[in-house]
Protein backbone atom coordinates (compact mmCIF):
# COMPACT_ATOMS: atom_id res chain seq x y z
CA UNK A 1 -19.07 50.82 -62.67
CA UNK A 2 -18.37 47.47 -61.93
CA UNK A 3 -14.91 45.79 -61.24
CA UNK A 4 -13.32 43.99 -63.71
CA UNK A 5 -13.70 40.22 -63.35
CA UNK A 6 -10.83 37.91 -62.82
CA UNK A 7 -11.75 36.57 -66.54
CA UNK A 8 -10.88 40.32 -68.11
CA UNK A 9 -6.78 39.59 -66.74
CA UNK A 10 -6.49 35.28 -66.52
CA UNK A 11 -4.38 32.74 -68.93
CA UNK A 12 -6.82 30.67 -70.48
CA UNK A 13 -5.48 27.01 -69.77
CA UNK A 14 -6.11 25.51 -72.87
CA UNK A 15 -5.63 21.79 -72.23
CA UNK A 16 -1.46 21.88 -71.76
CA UNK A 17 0.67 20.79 -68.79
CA UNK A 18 -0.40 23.76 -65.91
CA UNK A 19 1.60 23.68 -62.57
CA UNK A 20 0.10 24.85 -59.32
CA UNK A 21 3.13 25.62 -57.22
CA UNK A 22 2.35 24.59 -53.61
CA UNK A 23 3.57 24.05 -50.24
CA UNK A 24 2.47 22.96 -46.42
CA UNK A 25 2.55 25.30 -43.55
CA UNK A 26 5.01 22.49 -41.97
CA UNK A 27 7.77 23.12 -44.98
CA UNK A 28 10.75 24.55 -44.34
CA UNK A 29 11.19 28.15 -45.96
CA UNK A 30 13.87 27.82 -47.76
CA UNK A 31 12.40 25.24 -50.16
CA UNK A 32 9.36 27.45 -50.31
CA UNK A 33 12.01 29.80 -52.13
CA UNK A 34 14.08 27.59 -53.86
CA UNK A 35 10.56 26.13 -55.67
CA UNK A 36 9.89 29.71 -55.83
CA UNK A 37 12.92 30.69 -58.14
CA UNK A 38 13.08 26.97 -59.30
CA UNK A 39 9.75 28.34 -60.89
CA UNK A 40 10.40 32.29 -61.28
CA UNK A 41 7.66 32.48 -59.08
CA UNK A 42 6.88 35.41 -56.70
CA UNK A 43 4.06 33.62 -54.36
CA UNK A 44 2.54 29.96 -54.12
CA UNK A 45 -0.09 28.37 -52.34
CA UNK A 46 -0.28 27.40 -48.98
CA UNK A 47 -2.06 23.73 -48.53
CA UNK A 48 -3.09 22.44 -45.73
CA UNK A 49 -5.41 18.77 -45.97
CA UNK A 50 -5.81 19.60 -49.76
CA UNK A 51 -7.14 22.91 -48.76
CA UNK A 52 -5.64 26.60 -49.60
CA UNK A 53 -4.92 28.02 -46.37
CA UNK A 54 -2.44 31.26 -47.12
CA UNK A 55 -0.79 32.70 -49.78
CA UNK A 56 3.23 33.30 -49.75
CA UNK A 57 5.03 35.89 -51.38
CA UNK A 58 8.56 35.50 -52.30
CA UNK A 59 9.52 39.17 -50.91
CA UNK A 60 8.17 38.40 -47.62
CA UNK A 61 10.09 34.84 -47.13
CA UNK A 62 13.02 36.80 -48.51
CA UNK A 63 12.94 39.56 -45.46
CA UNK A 64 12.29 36.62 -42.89
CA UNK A 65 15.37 34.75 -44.00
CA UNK A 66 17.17 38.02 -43.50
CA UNK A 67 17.76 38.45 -47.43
């Protein structure tokens, strides 16, 4: 049986306002977070010369900040 595609579980974007929540590798982590909860977000994109580069999750900049 094949996997499901990522099609089967995706929100159509169906020609309103989308945000892509990003950051840099260079940013400082605690504005990662606040843009995270700014945006009930639990991961963004890491961008690096207009390229993704990393993925980070909210729980993991959480135990780094000691929270």
């Amino acid at each position: 049986m094949e996997p499901p595609k990522v099609r089967a579980v995706m929100i159509d974007y169906s020609g309103g306002f989308m945000t892509i929540i990003t950051v840099k590798p260079s940013d400082k982590l605690t504005d990662a977070v606040k843009r995270m909860l700014f945006y009930n977000a639990s991961s963004l994109t890491v961008i690096e010369d207009s390229k993704p580069v990393g993925t980070l999750r909210l729980k993991d900049a959480l135990k780094e900040l000691g929270l």
